[in-house]
PDB file of N, CA and C in Angstrom:
ATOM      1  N   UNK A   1      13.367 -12.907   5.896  1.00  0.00           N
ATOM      2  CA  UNK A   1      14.013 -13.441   4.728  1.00  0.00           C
ATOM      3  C   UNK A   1      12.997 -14.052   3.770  1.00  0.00           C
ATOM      4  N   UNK A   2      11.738 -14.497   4.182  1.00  0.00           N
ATOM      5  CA  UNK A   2      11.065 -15.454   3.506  1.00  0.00           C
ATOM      6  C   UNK A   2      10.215 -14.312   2.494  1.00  0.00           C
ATOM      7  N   UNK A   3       9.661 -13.098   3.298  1.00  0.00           N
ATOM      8  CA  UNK A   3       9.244 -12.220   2.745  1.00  0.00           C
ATOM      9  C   UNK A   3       9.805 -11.667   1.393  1.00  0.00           C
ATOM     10  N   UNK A   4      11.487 -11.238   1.740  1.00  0.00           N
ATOM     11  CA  UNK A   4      12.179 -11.194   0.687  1.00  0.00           C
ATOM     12  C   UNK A   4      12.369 -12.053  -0.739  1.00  0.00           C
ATOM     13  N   UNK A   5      12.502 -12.857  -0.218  1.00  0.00           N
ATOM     14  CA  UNK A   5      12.292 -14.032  -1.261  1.00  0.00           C
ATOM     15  C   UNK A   5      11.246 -14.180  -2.377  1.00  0.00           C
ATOM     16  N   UNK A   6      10.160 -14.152  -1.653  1.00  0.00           N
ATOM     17  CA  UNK A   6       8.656 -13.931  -1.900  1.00  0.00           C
ATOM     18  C   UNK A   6       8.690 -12.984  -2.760  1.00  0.00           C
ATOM     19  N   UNK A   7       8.924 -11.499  -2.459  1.00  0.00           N
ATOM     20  CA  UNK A   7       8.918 -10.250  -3.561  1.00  0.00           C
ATOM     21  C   UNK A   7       9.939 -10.585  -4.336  1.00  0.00           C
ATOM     22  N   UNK A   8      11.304 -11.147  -4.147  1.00  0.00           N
ATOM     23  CA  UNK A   8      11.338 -11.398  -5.323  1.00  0.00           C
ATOM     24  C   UNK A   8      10.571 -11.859  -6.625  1.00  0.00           C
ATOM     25  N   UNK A   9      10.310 -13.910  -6.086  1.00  0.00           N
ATOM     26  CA  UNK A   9       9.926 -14.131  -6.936  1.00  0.00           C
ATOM     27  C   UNK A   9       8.516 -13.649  -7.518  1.00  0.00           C
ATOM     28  N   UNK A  10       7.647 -12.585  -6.813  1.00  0.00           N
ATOM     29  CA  UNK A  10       7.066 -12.139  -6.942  1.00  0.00           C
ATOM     30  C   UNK A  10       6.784 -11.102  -8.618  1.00  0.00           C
ATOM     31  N   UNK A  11       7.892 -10.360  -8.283  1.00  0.00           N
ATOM     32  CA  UNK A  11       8.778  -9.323  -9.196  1.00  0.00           C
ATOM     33  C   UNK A  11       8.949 -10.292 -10.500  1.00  0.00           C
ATOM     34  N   UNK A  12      10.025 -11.387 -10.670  1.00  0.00           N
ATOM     35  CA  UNK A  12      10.300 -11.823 -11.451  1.00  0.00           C
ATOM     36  C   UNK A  12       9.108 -12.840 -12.506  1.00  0.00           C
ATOM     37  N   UNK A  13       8.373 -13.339 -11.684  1.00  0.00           N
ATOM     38  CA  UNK A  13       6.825 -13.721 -12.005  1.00  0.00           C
ATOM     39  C   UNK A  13       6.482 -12.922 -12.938  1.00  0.00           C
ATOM     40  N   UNK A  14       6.176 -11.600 -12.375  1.00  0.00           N
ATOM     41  CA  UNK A  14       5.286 -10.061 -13.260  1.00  0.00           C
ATOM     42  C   UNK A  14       6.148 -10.108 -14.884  1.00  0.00           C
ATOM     43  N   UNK A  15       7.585 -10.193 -14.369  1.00  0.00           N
ATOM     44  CA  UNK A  15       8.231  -9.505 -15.288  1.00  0.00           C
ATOM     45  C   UNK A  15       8.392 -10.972 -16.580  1.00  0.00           C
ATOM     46  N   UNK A  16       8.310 -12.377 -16.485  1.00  0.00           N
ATOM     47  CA  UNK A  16       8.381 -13.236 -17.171  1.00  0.00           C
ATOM     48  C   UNK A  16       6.528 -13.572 -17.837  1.00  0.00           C
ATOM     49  N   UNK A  17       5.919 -13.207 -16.920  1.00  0.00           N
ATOM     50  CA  UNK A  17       4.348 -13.717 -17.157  1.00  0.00           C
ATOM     51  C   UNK A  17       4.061 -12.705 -17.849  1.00  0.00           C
ATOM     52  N   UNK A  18       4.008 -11.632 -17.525  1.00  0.00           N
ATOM     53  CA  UNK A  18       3.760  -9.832 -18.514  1.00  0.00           C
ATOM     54  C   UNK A  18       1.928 -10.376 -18.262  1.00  0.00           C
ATOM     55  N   UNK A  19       1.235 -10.824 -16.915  1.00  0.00           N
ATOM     56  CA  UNK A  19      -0.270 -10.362 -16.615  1.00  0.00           C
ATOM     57  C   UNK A  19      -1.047  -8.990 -17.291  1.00  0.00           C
ATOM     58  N   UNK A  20      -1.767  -9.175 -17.629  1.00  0.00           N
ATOM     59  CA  UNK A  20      -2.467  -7.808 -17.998  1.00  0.00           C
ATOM     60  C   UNK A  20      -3.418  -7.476 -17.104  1.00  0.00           C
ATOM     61  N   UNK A  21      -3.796  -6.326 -17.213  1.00  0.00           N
ATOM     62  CA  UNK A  21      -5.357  -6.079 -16.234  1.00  0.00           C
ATOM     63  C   UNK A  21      -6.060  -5.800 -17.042  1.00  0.00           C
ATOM     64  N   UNK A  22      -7.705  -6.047 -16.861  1.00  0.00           N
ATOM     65  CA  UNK A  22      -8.882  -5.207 -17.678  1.00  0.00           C
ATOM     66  C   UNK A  22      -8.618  -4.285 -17.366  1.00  0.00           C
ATOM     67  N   UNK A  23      -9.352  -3.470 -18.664  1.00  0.00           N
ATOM     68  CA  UNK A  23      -9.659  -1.759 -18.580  1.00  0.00           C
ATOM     69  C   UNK A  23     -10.595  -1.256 -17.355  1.00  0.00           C
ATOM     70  N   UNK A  24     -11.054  -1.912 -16.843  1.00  0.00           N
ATOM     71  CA  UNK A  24     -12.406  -1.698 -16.113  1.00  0.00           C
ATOM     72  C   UNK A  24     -11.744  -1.397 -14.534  1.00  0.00           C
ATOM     73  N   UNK A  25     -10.642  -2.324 -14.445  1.00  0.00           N
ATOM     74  CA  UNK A  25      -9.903  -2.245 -13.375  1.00  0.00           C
ATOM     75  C   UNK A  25      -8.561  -1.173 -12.864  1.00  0.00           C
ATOM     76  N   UNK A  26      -8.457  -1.112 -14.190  1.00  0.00           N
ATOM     77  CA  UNK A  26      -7.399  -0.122 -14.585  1.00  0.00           C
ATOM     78  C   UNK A  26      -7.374   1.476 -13.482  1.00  0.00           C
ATOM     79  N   UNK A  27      -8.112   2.093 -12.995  1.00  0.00           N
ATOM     80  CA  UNK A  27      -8.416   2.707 -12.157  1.00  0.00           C
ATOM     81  C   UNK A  27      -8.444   2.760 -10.777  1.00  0.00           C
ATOM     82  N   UNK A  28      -8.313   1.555 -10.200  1.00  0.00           N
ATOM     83  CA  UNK A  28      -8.284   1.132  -8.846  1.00  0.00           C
ATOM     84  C   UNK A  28      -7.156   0.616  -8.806  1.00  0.00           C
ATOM     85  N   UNK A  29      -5.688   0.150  -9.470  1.00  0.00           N
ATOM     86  CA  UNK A  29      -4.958  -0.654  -8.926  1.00  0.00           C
ATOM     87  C   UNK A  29      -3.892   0.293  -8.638  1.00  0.00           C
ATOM     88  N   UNK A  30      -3.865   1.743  -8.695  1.00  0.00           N
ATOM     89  CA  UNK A  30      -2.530   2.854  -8.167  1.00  0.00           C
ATOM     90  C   UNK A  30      -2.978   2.745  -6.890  1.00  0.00           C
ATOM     91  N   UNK A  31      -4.361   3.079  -6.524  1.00  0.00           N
ATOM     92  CA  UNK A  31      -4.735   3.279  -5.076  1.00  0.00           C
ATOM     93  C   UNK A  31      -4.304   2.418  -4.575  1.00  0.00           C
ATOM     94  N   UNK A  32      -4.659   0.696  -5.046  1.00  0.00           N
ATOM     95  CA  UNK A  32      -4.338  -0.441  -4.492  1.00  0.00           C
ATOM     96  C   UNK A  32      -2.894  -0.481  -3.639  1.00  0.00           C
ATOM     97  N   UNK A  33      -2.020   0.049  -4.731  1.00  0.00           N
ATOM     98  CA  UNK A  33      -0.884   0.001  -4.578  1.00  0.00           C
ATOM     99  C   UNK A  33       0.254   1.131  -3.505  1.00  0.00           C
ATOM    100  N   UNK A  34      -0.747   2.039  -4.121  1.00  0.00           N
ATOM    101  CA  UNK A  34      -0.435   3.483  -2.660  1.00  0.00           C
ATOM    102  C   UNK A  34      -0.835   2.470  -1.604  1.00  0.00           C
ATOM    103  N   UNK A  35      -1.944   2.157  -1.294  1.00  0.00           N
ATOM    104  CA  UNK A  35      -1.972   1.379   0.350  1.00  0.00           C
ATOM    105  C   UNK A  35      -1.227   0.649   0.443  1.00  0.00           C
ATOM    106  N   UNK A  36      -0.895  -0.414  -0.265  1.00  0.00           N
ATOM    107  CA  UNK A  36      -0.453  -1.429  -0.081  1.00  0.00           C
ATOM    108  C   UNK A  36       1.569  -0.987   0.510  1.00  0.00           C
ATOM    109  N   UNK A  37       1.746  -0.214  -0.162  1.00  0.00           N
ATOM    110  CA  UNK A  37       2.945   0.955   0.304  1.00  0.00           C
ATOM    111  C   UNK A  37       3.199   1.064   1.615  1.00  0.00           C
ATOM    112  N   UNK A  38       1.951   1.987   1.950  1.00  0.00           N
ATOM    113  CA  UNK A  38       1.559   2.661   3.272  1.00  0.00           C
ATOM    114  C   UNK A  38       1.721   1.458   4.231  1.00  0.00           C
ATOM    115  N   UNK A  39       1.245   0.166   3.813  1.00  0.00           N
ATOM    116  CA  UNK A  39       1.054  -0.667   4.680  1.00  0.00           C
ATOM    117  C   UNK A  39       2.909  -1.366   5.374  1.00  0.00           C
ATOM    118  N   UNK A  40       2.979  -1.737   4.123  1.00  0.00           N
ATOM    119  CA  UNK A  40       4.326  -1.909   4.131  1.00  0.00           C
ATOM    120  C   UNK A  40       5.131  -1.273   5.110  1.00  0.00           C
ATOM    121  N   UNK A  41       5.240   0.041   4.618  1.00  0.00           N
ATOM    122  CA  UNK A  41       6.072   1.323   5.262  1.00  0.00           C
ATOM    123  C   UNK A  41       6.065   1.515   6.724  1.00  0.00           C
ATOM    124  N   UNK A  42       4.339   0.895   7.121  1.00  0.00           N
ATOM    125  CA  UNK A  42       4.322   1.079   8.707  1.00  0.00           C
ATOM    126  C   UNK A  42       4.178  -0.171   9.076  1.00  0.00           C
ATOM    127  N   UNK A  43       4.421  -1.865   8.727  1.00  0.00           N
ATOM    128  CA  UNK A  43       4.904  -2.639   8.867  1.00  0.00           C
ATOM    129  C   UNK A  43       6.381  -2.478   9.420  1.00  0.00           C
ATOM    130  N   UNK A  44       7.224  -2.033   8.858  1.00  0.00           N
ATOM    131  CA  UNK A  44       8.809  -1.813   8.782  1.00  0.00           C
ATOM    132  C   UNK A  44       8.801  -0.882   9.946  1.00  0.00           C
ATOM    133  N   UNK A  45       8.068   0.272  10.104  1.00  0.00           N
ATOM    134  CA  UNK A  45       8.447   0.776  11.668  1.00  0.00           C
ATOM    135  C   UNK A  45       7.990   0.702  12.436  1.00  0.00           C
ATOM    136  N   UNK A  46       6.650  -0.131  13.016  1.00  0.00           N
ATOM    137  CA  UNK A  46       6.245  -1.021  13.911  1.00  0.00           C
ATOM    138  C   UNK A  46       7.324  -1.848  14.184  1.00  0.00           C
ATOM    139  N   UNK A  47       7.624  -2.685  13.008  1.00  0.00           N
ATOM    140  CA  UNK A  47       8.564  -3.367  13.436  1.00  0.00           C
ATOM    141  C   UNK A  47      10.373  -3.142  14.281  1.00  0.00           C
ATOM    142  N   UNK A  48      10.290  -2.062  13.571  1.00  0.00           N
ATOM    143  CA  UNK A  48      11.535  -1.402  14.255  1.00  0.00           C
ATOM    144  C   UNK A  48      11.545  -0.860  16.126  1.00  0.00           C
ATOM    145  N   UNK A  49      10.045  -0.863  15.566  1.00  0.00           N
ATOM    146  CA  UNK A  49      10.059  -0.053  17.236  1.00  0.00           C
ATOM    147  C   UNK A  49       8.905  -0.798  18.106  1.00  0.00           C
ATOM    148  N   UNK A  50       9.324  -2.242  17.950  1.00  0.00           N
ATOM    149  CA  UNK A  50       9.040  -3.688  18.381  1.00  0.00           C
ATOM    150  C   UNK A  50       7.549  -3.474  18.645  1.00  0.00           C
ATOM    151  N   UNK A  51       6.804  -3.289  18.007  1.00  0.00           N
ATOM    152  CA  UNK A  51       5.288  -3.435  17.612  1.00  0.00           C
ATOM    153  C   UNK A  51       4.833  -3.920  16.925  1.00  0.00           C
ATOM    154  N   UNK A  52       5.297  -4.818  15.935  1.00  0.00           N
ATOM    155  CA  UNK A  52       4.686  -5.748  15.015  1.00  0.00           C
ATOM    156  C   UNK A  52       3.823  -6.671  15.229  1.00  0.00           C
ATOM    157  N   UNK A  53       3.047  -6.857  14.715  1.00  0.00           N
ATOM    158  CA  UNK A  53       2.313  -7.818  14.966  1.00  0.00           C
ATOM    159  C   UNK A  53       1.523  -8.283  13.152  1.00  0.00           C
ATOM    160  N   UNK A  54       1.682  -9.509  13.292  1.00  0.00           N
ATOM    161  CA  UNK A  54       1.430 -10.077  11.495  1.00  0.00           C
ATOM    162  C   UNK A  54      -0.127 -10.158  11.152  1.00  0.00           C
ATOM    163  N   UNK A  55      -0.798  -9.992  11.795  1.00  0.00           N
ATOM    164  CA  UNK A  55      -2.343 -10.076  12.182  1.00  0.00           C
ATOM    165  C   UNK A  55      -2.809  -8.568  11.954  1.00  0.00           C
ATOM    166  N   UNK A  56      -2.181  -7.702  12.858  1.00  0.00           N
ATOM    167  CA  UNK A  56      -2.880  -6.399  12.497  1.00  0.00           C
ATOM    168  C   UNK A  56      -1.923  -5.923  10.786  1.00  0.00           C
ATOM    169  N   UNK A  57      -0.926  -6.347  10.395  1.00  0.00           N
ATOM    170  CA  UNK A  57      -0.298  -6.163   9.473  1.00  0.00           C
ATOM    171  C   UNK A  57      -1.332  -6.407   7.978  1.00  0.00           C
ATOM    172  N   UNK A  58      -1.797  -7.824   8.150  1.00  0.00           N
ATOM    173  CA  UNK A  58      -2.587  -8.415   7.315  1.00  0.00           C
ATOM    174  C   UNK A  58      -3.861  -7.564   7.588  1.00  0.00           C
ATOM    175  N   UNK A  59      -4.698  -7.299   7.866  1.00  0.00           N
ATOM    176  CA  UNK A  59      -5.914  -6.705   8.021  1.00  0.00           C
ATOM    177  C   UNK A  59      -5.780  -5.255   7.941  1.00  0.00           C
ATOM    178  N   UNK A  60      -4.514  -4.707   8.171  1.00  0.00           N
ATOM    179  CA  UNK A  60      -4.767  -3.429   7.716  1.00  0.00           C
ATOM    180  C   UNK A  60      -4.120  -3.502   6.160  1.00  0.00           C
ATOM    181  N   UNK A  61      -3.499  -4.479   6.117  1.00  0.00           N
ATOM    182  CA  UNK A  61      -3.422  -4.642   3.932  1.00  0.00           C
ATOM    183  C   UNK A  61      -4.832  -4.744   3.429  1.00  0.00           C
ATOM    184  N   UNK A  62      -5.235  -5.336   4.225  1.00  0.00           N
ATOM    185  CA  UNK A  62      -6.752  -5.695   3.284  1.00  0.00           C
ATOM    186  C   UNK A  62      -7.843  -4.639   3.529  1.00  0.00           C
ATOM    187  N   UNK A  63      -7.946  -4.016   4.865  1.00  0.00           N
ATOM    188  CA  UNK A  63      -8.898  -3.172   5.108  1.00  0.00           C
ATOM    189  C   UNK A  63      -8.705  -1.602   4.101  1.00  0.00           C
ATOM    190  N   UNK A  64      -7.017  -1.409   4.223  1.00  0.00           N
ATOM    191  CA  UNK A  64      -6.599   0.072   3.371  1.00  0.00           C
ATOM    192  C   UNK A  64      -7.148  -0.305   1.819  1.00  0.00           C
ATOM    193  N   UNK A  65      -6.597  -1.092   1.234  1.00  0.00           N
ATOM    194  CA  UNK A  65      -6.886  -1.281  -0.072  1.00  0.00           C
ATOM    195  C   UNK A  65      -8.598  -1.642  -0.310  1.00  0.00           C
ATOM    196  N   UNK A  66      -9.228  -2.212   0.731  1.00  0.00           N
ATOM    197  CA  UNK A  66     -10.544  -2.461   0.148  1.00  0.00           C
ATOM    198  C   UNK A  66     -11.195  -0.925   0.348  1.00  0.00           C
ATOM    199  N   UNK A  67     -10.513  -0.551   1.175  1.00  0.00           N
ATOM    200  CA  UNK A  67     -11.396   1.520   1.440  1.00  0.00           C
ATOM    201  C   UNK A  67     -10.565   2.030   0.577  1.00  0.00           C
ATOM    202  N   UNK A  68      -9.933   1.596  -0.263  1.00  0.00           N
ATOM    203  CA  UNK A  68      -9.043   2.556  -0.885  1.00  0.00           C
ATOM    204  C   UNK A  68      -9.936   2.285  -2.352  1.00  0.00           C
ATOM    205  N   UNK A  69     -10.303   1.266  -2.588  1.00  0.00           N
ATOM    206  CA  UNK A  69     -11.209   0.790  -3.762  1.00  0.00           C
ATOM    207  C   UNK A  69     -12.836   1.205  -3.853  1.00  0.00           C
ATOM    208  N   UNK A  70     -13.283   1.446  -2.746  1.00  0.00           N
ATOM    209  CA  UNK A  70     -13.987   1.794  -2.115  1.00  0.00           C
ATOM    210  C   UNK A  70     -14.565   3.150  -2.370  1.00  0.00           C
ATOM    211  N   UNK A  71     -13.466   3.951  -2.071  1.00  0.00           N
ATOM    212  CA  UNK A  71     -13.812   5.224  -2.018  1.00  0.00           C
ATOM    213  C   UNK A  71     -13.441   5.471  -3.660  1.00  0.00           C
ATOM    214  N   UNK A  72     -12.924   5.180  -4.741  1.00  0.00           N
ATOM    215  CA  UNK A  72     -12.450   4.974  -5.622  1.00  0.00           C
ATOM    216  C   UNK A  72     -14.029   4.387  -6.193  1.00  0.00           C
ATOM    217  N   UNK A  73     -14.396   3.620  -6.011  1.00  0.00           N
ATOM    218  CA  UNK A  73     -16.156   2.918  -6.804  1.00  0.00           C
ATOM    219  C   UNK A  73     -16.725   4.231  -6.399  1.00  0.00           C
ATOM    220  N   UNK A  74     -16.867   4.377  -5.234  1.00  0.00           N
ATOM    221  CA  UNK A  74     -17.828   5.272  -4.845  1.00  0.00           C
ATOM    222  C   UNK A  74     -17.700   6.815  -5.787  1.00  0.00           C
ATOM    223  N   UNK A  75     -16.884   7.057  -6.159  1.00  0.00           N
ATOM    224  CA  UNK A  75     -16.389   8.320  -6.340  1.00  0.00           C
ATOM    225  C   UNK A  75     -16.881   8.144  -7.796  1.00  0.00           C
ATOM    226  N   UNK A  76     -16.422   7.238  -8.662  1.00  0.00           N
ATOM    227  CA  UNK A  76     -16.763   7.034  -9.985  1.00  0.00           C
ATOM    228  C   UNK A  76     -18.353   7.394 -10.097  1.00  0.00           C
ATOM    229  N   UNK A  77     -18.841   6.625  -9.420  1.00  0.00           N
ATOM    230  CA  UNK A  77     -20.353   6.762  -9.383  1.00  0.00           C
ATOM    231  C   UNK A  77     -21.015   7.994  -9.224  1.00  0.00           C
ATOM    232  N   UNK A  78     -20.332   8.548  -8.573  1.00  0.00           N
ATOM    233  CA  UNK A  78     -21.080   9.854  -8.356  1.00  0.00           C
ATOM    234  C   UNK A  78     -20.562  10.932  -8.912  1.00  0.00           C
ATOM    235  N   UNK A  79     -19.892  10.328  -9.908  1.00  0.00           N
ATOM    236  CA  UNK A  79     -19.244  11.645 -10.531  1.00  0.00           C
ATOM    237  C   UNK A  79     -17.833  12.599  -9.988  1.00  0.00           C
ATOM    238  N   UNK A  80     -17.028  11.795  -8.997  1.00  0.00           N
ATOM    239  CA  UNK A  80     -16.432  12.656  -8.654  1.00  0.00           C
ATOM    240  C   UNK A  80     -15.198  11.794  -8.579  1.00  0.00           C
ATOM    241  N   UNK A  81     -14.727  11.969  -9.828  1.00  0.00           N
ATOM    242  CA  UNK A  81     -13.597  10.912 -10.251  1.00  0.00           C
ATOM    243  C   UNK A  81     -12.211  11.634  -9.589  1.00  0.00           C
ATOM    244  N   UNK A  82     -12.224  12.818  -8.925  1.00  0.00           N
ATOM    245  CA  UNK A  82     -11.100  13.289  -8.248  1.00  0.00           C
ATOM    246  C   UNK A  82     -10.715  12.190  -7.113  1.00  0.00           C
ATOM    247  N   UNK A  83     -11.972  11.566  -6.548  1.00  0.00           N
ATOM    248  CA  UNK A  83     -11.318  11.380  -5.466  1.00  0.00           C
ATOM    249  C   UNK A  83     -10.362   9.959  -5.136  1.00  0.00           C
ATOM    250  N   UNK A  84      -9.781   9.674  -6.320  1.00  0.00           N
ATOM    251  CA  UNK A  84      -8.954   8.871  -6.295  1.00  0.00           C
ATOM    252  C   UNK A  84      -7.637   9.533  -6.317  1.00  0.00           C
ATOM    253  N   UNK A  85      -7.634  10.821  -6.362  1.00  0.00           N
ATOM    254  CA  UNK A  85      -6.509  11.667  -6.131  1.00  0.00           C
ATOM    255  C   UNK A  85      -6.324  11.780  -5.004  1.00  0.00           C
ATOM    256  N   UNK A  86      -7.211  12.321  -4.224  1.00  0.00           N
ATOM    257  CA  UNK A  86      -7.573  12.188  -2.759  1.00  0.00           C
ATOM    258  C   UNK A  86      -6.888  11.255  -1.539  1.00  0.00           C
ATOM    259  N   UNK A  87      -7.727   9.652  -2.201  1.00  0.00           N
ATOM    260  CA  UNK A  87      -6.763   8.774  -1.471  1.00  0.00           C
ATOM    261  C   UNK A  87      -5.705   8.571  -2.227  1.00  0.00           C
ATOM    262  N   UNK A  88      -5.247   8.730  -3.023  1.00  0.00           N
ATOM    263  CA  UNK A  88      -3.480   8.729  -2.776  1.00  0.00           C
ATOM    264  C   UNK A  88      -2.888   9.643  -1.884  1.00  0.00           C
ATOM    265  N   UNK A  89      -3.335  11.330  -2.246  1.00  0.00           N
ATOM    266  CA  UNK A  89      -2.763  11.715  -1.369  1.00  0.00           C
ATOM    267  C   UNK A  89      -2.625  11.577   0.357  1.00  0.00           C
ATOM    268  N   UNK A  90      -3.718  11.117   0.647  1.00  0.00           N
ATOM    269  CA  UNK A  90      -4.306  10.401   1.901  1.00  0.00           C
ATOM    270  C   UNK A  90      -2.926   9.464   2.481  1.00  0.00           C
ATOM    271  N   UNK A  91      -2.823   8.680   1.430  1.00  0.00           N
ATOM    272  CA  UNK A  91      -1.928   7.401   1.831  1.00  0.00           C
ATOM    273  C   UNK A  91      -0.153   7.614   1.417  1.00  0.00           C
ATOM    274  N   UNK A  92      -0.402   9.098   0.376  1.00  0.00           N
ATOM    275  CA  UNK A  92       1.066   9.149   0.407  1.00  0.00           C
ATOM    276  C   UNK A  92       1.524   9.963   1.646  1.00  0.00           C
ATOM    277  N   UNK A  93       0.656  11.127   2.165  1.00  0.00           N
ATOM    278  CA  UNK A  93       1.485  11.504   3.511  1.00  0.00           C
ATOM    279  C   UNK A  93       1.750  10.363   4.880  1.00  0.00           C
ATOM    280  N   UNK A  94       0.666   9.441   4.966  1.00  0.00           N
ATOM    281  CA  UNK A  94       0.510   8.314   5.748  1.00  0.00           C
ATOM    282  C   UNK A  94       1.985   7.780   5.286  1.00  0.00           C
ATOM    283  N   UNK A  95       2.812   7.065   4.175  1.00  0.00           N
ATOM    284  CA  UNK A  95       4.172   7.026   4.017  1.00  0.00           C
ATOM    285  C   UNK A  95       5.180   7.559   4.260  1.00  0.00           C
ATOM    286  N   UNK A  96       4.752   8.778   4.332  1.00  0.00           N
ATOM    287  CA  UNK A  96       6.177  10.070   4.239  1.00  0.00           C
ATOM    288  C   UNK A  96       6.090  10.190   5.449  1.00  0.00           C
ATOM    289  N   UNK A  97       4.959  10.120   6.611  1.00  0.00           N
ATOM    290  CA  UNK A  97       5.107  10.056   7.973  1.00  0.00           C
ATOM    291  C   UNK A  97       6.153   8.838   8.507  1.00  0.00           C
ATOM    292  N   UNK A  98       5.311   7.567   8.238  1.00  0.00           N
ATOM    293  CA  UNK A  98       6.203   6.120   8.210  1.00  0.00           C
ATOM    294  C   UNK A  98       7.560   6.509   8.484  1.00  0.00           C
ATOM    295  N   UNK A  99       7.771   6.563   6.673  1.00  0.00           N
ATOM    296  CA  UNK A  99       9.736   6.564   6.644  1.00  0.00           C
ATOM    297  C   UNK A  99      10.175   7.879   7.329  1.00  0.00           C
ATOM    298  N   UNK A 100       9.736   9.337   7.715  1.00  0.00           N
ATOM    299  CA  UNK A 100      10.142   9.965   8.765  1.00  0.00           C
ATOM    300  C   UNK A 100      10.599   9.026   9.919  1.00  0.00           C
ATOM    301  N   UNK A 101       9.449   8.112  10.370  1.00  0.00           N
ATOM    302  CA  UNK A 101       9.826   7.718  11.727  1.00  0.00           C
ATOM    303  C   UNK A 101      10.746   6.500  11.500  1.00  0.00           C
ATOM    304  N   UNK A 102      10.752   5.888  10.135  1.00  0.00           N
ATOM    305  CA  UNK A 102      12.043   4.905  10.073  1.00  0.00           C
ATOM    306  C   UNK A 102      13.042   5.581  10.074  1.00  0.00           C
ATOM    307  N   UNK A 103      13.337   6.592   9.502  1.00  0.00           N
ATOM    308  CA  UNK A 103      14.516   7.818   9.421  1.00  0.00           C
ATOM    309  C   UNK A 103      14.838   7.990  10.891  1.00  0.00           C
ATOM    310  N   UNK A 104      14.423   8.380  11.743  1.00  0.00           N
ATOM    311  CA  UNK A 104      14.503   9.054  12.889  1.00  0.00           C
ATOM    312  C   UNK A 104      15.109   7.888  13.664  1.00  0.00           C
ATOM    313  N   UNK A 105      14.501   6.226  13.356  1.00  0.00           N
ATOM    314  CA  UNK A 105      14.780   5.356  14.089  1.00  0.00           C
ATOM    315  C   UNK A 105      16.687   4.996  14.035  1.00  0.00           C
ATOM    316  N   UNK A 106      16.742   5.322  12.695  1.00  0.00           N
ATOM    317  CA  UNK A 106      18.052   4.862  12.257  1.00  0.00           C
ATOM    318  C   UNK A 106      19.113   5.763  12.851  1.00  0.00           C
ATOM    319  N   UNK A 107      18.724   6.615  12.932  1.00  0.00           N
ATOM    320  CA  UNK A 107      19.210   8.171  13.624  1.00  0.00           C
ATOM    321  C   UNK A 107      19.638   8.398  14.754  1.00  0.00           C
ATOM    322  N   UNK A 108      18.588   7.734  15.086  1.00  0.00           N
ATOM    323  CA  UNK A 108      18.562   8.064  16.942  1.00  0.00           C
ATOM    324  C   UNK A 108      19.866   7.287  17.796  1.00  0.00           C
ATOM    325  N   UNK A 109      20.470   6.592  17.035  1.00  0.00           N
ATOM    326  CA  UNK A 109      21.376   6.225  17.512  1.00  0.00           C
ATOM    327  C   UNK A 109      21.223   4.777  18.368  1.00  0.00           C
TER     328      UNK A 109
END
């Protein structure tokens, strides 16, 4: 519940404050946000299928998004600005796996 709460006022924050980002940053915060997804997504079915734990939850938020930024710097640099396409797609099948197995959980009866 507290979580909930939280994204709310989270949400409503964004939407009353209207934050901007630099341009500079502007490039890294979809990836950010694909992980941060992913993370979520397999938060929720860990949790379903009594594996949670708030520790590995937190560290894999921070570890996905800092390799997700990561590979995103790196890529700029060397010229190979695709590969921020890359990790999304990376992290969107990593989701679509997730909610499969939340799907399946709800399912299974």
């Amino acid at each position: 519940m507290i979580a909930l709460l939280a994204l709310v006022a989270g949400i409503v924050a964004g939407l009353l404050l209207r934050p901007s980002l630099p341009v500079g940053l502007a490039p890294y915060l979809p990836v950010v946000v694909v992980a941060a997804l992913d993370v979520v997504l397999e938060g929720i079915r860990e949790r379903l299928e009594g594996a949670y734990h708030e520790g590995e939850l937190l560290v894999g938020f921070l570890a996905n998004s800092l390799l997700a930024v990561f590979v995103v710097w790196l890529g700029d640099r060397l010229g190979a600005n695709d590969l921020s396409i890359g990790v999304i797609i990376v992290f969107g099948v990593r989701m679509f796996q997730s909610l499969t197995a939340i799907r399946r959980f709800f399912f299974r009866g």
